[in-house]
C-alpha atoms as a PDB file:
ATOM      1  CA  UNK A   1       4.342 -18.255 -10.324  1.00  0.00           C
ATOM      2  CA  UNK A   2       2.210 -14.904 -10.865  1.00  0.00           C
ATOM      3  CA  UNK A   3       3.159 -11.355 -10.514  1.00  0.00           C
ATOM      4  CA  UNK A   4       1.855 -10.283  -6.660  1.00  0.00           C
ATOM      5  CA  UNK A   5       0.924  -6.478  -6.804  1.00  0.00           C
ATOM      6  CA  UNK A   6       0.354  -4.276  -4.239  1.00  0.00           C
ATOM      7  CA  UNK A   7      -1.081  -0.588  -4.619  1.00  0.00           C
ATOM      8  CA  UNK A   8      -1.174   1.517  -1.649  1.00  0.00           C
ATOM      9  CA  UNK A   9      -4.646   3.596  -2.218  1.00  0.00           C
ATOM     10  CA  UNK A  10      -6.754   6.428  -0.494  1.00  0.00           C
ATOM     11  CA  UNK A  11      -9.796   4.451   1.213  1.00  0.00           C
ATOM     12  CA  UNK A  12     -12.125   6.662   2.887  1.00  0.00           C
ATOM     13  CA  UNK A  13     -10.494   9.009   5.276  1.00  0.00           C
ATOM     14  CA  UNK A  14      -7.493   6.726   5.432  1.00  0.00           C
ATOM     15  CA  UNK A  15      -5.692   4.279   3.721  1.00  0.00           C
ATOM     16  CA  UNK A  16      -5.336   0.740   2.287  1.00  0.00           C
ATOM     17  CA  UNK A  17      -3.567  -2.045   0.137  1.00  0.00           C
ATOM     18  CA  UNK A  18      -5.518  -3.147  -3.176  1.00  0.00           C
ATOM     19  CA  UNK A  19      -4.240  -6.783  -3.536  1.00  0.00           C
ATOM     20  CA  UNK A  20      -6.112  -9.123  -5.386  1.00  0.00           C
ATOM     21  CA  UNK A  21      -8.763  -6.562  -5.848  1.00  0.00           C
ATOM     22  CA  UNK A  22      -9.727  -6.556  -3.005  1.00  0.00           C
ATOM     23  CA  UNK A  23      -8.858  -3.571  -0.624  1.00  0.00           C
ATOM     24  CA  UNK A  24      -6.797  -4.714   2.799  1.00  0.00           C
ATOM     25  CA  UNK A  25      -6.366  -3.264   6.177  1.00  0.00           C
ATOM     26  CA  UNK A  26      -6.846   0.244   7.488  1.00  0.00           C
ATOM     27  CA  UNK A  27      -4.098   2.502   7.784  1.00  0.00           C
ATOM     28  CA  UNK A  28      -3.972   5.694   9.365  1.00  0.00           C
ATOM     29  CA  UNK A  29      -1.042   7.312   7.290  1.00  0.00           C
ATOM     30  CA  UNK A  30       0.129   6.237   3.687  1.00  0.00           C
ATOM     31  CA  UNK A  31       3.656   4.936   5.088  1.00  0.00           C
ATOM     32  CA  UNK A  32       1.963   2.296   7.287  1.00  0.00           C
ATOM     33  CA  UNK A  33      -0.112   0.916   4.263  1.00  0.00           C
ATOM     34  CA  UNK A  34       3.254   1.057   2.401  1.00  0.00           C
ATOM     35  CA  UNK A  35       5.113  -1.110   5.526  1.00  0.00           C
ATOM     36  CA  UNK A  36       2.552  -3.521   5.279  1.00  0.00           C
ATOM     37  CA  UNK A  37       2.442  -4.168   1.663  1.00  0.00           C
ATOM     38  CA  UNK A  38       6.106  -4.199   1.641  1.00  0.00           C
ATOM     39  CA  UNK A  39       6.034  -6.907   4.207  1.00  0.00           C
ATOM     40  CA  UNK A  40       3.760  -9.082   2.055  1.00  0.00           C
ATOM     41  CA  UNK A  41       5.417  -8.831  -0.704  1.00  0.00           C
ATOM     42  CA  UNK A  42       8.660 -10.090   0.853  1.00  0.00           C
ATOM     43  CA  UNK A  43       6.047 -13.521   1.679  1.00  0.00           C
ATOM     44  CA  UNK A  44       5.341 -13.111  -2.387  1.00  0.00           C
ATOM     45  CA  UNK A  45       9.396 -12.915  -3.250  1.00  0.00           C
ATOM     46  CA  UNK A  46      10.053 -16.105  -0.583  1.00  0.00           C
ATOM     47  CA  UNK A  47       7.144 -18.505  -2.609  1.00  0.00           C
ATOM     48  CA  UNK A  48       8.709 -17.183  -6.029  1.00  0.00           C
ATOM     49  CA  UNK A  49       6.379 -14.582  -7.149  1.00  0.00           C
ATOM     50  CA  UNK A  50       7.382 -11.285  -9.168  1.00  0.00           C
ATOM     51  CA  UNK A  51       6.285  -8.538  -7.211  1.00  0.00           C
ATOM     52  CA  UNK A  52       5.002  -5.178  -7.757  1.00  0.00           C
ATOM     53  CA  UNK A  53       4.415  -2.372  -4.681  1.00  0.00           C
ATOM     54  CA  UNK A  54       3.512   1.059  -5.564  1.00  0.00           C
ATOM     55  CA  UNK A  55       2.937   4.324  -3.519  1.00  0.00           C
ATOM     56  CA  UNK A  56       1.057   7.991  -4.474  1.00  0.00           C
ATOM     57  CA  UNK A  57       2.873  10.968  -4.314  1.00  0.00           C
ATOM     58  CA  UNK A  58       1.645  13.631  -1.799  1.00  0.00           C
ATOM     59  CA  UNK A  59      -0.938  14.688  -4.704  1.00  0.00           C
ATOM     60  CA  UNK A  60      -3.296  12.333  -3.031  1.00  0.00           C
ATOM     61  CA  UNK A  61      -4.954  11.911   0.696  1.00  0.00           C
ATOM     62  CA  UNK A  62      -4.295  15.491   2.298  1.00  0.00           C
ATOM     63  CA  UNK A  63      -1.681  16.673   0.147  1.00  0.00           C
ATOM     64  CA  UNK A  64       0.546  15.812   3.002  1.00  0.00           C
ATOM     65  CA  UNK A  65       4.207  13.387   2.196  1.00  0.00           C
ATOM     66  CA  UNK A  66       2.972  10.479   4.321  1.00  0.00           C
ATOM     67  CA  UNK A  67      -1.216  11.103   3.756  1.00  0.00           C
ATOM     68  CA  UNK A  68      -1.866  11.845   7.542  1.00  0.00           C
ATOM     69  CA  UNK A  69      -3.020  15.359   8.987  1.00  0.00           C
ATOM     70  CA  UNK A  70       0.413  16.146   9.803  1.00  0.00           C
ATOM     71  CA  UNK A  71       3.627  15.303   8.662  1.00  0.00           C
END
């Protein structure tokens, strides 16, 4: 089995999941890009993959802790 990574990343004026480089989904805050690549990579874990998630600090989007307008 192969490692399965998933990188939470600034798209646009919102955010996404790089997987497979490819960019997926459309998130409106950082935390719900996070939730969703946290819930494929428990799929990954289940058919034996390693697994790799990773998050920015607030240093990217708007500066803000979860990357929305407002915390």
């Amino acid at each position: 089995m192969g490692l399965a990574s998933y990188d939470v990343i600034e798209s646009g004026s919102s955010w996404g999941v790089l997987h497979d480089g490819n960019v997926e989904g459309t998130y409106d805050t950082k935390e719900a890009a996070f939730e969703a690549a946290v819930a494929a990579a428990s799929l990954a874990i289940r058919q034996g993959h390693e697994v790799r998630v990773s998050a920015p600090s607030r240093a990217a989007g708007n500066k803000t802790a979860l990357g929305a307008a407002t915390n």
